[in-house]
Protein backbone atom coordinates (compact mmCIF):
# COMPACT_ATOMS: atom_id res chain seq x y z
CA UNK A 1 -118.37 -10.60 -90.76
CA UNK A 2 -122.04 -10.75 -89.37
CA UNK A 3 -120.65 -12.11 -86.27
CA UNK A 4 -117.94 -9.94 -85.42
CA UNK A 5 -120.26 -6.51 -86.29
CA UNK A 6 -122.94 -7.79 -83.66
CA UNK A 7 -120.00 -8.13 -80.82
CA UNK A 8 -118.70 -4.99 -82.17
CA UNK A 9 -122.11 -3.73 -81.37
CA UNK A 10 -122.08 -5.04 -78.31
CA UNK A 11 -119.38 -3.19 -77.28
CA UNK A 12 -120.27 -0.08 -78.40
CA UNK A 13 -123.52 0.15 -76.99
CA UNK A 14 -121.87 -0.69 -73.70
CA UNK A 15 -119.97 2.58 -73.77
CA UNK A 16 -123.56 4.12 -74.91
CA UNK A 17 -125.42 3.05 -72.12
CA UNK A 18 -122.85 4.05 -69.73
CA UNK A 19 -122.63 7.66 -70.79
CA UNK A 20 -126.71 6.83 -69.64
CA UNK A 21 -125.94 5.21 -66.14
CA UNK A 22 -123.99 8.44 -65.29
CA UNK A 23 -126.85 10.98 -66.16
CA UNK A 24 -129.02 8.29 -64.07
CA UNK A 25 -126.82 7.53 -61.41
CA UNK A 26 -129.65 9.35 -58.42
CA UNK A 27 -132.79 7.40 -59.74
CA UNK A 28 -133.73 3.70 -58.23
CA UNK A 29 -133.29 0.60 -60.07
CA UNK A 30 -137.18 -0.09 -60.01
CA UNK A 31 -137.49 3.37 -61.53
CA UNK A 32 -134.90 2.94 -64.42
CA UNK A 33 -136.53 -0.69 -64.96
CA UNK A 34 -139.46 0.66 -65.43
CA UNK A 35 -138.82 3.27 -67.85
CA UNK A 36 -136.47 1.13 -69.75
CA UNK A 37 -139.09 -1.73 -70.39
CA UNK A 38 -141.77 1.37 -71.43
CA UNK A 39 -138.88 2.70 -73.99
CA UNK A 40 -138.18 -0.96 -74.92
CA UNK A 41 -141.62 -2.03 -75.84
CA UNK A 42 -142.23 1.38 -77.21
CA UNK A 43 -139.62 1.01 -80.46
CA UNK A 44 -140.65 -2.61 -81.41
CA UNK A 45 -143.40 -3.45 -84.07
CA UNK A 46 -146.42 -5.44 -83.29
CA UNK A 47 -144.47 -8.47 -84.46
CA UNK A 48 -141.52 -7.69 -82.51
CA UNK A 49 -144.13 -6.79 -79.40
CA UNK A 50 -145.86 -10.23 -79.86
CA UNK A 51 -142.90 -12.06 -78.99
CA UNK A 52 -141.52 -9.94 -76.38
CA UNK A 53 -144.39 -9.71 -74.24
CA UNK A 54 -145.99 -12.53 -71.68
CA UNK A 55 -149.06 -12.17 -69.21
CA UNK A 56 -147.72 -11.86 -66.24
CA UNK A 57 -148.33 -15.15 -64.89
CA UNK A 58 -147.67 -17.08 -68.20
CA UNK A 59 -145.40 -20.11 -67.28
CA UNK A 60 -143.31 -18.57 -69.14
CA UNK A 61 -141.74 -16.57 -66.86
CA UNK A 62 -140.17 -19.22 -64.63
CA UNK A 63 -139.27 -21.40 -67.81
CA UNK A 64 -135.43 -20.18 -66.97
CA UNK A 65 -132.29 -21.99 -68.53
CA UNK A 66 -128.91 -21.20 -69.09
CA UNK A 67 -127.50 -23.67 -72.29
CA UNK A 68 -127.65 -23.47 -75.99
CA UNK A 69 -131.48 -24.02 -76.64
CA UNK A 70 -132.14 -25.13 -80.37
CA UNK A 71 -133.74 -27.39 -83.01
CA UNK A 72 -132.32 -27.73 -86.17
CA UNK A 73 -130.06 -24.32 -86.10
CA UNK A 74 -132.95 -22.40 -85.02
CA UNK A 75 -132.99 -21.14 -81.10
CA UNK A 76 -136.08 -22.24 -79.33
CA UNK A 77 -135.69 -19.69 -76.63
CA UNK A 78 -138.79 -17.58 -76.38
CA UNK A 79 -138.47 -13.70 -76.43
CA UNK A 80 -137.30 -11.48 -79.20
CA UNK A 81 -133.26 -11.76 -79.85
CA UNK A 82 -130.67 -8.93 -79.85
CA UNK A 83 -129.86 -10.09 -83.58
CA UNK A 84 -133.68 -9.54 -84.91
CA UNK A 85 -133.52 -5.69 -83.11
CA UNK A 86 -132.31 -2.28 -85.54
CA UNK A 87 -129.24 -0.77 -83.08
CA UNK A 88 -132.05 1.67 -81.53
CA UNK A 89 -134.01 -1.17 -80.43
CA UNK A 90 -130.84 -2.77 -78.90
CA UNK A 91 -130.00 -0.19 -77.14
CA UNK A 92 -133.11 -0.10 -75.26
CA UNK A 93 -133.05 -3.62 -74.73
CA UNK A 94 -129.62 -3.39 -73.34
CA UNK A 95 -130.84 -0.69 -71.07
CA UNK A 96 -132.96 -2.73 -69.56
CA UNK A 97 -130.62 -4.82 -68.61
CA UNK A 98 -128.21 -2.16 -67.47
CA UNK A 99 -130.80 -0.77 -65.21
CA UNK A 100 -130.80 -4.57 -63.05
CA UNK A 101 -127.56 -5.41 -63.24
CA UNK A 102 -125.77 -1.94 -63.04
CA UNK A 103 -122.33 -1.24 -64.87
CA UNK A 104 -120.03 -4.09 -63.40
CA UNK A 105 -122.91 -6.99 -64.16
CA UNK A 106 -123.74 -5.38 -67.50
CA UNK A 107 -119.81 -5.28 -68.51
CA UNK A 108 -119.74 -9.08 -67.34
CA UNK A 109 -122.83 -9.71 -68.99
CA UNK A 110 -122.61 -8.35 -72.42
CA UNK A 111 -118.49 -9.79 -71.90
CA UNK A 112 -120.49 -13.17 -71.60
CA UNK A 113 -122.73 -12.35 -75.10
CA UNK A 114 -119.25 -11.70 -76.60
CA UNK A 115 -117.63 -15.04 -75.84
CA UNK A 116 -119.90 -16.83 -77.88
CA UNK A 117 -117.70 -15.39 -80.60
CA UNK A 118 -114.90 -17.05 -79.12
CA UNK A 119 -116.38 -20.54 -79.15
CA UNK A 120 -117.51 -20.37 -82.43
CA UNK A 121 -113.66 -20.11 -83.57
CA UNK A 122 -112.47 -22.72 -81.56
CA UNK A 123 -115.70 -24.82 -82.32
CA UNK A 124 -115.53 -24.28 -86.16
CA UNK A 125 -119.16 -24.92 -86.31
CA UNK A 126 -118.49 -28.55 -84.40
CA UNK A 127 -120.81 -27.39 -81.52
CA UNK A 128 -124.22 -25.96 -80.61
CA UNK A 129 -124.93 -22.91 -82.72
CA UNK A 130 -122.55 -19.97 -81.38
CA UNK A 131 -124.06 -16.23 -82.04
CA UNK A 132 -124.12 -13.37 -79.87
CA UNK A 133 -127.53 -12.11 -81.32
CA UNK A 134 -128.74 -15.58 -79.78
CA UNK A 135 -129.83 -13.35 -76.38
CA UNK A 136 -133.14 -12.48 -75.60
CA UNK A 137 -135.79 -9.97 -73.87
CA UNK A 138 -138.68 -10.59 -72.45
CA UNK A 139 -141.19 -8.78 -70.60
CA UNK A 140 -143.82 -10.49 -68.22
CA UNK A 141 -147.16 -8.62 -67.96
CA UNK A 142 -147.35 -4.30 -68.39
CA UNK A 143 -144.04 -2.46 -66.96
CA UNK A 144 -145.67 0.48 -64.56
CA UNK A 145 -145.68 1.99 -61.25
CA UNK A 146 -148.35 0.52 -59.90
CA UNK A 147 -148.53 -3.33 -61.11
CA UNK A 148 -146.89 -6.86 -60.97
CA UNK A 149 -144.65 -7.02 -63.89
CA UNK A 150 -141.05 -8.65 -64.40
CA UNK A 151 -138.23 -9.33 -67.11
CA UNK A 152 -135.61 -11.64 -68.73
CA UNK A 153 -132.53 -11.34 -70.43
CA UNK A 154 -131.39 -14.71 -71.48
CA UNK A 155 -129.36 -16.57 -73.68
CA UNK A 156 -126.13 -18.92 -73.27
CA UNK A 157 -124.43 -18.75 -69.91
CA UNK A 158 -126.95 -15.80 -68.71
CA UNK A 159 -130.17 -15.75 -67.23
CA UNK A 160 -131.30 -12.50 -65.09
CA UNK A 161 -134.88 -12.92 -63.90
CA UNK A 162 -136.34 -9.43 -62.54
CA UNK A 163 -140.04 -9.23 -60.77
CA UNK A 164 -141.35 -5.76 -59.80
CA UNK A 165 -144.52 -4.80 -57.32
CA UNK A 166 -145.41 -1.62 -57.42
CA UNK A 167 -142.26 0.27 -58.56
CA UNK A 168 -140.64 -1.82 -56.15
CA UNK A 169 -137.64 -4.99 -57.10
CA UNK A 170 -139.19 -7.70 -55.11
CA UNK A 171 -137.39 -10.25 -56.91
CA UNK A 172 -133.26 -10.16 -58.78
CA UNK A 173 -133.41 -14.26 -59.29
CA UNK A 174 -132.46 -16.54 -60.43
CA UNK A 175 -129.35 -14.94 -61.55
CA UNK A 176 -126.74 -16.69 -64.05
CA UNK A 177 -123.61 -16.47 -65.33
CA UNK A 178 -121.39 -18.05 -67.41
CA UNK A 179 -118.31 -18.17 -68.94
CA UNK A 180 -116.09 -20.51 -71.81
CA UNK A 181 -113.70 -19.88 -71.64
CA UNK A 182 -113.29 -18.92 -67.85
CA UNK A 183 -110.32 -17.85 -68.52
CA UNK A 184 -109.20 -17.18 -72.30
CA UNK A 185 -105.98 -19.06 -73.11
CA UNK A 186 -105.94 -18.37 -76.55
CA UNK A 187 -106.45 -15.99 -78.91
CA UNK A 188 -106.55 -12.34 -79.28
CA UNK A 189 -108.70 -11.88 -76.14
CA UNK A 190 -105.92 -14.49 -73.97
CA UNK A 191 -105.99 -13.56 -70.55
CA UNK A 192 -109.14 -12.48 -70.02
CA UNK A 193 -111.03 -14.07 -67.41
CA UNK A 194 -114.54 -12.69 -66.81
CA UNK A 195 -115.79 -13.82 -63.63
CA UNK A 196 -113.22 -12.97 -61.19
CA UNK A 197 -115.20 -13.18 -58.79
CA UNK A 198 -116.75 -16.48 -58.98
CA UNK A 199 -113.05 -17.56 -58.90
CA UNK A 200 -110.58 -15.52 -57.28
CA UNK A 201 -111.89 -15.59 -53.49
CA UNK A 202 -112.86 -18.95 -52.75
CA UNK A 203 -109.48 -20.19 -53.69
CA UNK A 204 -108.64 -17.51 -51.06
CA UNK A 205 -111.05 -18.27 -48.92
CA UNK A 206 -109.59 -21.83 -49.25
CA UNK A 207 -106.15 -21.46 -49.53
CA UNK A 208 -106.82 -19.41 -45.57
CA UNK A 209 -107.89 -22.25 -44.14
CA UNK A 210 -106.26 -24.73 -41.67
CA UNK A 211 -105.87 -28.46 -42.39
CA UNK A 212 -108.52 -29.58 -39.85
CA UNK A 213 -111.28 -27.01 -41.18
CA UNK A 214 -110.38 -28.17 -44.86
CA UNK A 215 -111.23 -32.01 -43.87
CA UNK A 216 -115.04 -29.80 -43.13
CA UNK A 217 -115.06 -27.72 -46.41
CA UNK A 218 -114.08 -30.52 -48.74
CA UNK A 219 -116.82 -32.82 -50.04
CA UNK A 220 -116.03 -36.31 -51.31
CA UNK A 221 -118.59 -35.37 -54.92
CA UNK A 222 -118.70 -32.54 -56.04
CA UNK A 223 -121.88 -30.36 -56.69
CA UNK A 224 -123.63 -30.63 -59.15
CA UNK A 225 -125.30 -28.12 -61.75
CA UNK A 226 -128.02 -24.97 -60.68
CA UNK A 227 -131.57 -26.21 -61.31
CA UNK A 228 -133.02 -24.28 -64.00
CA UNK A 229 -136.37 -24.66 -64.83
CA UNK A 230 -137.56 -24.04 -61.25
CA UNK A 231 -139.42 -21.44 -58.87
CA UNK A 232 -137.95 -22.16 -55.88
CA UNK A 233 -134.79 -23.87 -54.94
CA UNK A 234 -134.83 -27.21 -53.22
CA UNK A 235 -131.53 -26.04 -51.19
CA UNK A 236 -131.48 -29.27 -48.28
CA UNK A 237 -129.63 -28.50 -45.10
CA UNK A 238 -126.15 -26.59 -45.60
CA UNK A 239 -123.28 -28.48 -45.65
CA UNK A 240 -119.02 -27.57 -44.76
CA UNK A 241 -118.03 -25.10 -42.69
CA UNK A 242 -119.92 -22.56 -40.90
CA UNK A 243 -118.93 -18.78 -40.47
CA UNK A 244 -119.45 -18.90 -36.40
CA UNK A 245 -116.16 -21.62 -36.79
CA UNK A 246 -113.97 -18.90 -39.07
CA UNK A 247 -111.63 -16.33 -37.50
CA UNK A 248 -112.08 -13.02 -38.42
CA UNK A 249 -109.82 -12.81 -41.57
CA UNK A 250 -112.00 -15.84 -43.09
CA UNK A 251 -115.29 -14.53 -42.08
CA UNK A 252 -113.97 -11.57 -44.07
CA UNK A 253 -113.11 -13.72 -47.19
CA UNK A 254 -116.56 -15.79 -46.88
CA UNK A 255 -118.37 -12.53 -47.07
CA UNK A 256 -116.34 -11.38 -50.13
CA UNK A 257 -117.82 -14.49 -52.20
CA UNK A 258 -121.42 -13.26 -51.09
CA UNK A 259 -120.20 -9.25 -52.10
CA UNK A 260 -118.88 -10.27 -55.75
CA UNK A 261 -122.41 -12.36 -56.32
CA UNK A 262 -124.40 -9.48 -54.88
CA UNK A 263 -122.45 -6.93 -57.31
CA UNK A 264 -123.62 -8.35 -60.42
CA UNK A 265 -126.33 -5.99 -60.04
CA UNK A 266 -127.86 -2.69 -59.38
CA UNK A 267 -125.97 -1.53 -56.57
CA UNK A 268 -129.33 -0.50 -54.77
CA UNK A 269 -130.20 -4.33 -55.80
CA UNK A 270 -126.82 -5.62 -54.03
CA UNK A 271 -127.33 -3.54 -50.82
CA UNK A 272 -131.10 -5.14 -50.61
CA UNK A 273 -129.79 -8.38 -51.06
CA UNK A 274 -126.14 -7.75 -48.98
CA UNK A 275 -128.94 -6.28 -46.16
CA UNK A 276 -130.98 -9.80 -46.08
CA UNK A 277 -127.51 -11.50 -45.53
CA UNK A 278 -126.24 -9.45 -42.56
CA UNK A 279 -129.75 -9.53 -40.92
CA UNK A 280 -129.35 -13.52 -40.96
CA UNK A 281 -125.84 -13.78 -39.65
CA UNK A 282 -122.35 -14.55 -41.68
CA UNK A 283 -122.01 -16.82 -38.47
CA UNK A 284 -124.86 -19.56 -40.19
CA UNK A 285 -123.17 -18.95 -44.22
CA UNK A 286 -121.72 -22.71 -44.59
CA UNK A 287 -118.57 -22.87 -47.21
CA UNK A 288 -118.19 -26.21 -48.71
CA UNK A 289 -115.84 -26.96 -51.82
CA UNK A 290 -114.83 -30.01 -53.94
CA UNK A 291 -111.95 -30.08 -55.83
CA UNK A 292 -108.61 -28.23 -56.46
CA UNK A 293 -109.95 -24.44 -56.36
CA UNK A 294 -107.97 -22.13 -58.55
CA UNK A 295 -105.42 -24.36 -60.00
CA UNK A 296 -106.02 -24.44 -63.83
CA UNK A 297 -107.13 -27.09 -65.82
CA UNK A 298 -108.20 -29.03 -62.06
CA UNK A 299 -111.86 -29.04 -61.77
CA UNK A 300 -113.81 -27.79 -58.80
CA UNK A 301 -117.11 -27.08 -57.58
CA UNK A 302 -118.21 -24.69 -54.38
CA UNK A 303 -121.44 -23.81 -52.62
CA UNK A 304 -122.32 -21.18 -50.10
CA UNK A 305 -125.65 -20.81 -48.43
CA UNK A 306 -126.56 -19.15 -45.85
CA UNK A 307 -130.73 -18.83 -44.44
CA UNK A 308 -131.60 -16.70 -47.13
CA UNK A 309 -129.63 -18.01 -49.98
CA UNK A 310 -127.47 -20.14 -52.04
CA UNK A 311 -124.52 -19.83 -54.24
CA UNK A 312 -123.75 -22.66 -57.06
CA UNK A 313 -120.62 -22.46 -58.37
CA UNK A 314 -118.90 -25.53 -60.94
CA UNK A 315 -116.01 -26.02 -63.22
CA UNK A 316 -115.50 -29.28 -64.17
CA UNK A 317 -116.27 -28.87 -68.30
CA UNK A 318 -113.32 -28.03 -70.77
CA UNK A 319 -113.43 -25.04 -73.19
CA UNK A 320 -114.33 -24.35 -76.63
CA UNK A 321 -110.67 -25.20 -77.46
CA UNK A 322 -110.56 -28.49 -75.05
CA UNK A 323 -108.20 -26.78 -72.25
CA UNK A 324 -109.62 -28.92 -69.23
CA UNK A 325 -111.63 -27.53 -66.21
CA UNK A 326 -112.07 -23.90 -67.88
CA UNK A 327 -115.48 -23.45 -68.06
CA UNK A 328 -117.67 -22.25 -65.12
CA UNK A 329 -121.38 -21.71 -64.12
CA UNK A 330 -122.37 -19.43 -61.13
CA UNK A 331 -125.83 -18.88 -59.91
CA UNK A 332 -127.42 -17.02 -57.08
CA UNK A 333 -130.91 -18.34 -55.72
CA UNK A 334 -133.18 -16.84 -53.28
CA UNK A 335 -134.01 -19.71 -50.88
CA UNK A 336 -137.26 -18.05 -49.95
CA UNK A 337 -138.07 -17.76 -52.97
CA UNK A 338 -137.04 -17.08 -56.55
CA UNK A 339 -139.45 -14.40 -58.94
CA UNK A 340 -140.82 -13.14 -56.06
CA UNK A 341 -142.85 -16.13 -55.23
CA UNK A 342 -142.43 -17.45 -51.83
CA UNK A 343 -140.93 -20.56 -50.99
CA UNK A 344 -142.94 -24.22 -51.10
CA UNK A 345 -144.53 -22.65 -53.65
């Protein structure tokens, strides 16, 4: 019963906070962060406060992951947890995190927080610890206009890093997300698949291609999992097919895979980041895939990079409920440099 109130509560406070994003729709994302993170700290007690808040340059902050992190049933994530917050507290944590990722990444996101109920029916307590509470704020030095500052919402399958400089994003990654199942096969939620796009248009990306520019895309191994736990990505030199050697219709679909990454967020954030990629060229974007993309149960992995940045994308692991090749993880780096820090760094 505990379990299915907090996903309940998830739910509704989506609805909440998007009666809030259309009363906010005209202010910046920097702005609405800001705010959000003063309301935030403002409603939690000093013990509450003590574990949301980091110095700004406390390691902390780039101590990223994505899995299950616990010790004995206990979570070992820093940060205070959705499930240790009254509902007013929640919702101003969740605001924060609408305020980044804007309504489509905070429907995927809090979608994510939900699955977790999922898994812990099909896991009947066999696995890690499964609770949607298990997701956590944190707030790097003191939000403001003026200042350095950043933020984290993190938990299983999601990790959004935000950095601000003087009322300004300067940062949106690492960015995260999950999903088991990728698709739900069973259950009352069957059907559901909630990363679309992390899916949907590299198969057709793929499935455009001829036979002699699939012998360039496909790799012999396939990639292998996002490196959390670090500043700055360690990208190498791009490898598959470049956009200069796509027609027009698969330029198109190449820059759709970017799009569907960028739109996790803010749209302000996604035209910033959309912006960097157009100034660099879809001609030097490399598309490289292992794998049987979109066929279920085959497993796959896919990476796009371009100058600025790099997309990780990999589902080779089964489900909560064993169905093979149905659980994916997606990230988006900043080659130049992740939490604002610049690269070699």
């Amino acid at each position: 019963m505990k379990l299915t109130r907090l996903v309940l509560s998830l739910v509704a406070l989506a609805v909440l906070t998007g009666v809030a994003y259309v009363n906010q729709a005209t202010e910046t994302s920097g702005t609405k962060m800001t705010a959000a993170a003063e309301k935030f700290l403002a409603v939690l007690n000093a013990e509450q406060k003590a574990k949301a808040t980091f110095a700004f340059d406390d390691k902390e902050r780039l101590n990223w992951h994505f899995v299950p992190l616990e010790k004995d049933k206990k979570s070992t994530r820093k940060g205070l947890s959705l499930e240790e917050m009254s509902k007013e507290q929640k919702e101003a944590a969740l605001e924060i995190l609408r305020a980044g990722a804007g309504m489509d990444g905070f429907n995927k996101a809090t979608t994510i927080m939900s699955l977790e109920g999922i898994l812990l029916d099909a896991e009947k307590g066999s696995g890690p610890t499964r609770n949607p509470g298990w997701y956590f704020v944190s707030v790097f030095g003191t939000p403001s206009k003026t200042g350095q500052w950043g933020w984290r919402v993190e938990g299983h399958h999601l990790s959004l890093n935000f950095t601000m400089d003087k009322g300004a994003i300067v940062s949106a990654t690492p960015a995260f997300f999950g999903a088991n199942p990728a698709v739900a096969q069973n259950g009352d939620k069957k059907g559901l698949r909630t990363l679309p796009e992390a899916e949907l248009p590299a198969k057709e990306l793929f499935d455009a291609l001829s036979a002699d520019q699939k012998k360039v895309v496909v790799q012999a191994k396939g990639f292998g999992e996002p490196a959390a736990r670090t500043a700055v990505h360690k990208g190498g030199d791009p490898v598959g097919l470049a956009g200069e050697k796509m027609n027009d219709k698969q330029k198109a679909l190449l820059g759709k895979i970017v799009e569907g990454y960028a739109h996790r967020m803010a749209p302000d954030v996604a035209a910033a980041q959309l912006a960097e990629v157009k100034q660099a060229g879809l001609d030097k974007v490399y598309f490289a895939l292992s794998g049987t993309p979109g066929e279920q149960g085959k497993p796959y992995t896919y990476r796009v990079q371009g100058p600025t940045f790099i997309i990780e994308f990999i589902n080779e692991q089964a489900d909560g409920y064993k169905n093979p090749a149905n659980h994916i993880h997606s990230s988006l780096r900043n080659l130049k440099g992740d939490f604002g820090l610049a690269a070699g760094k």
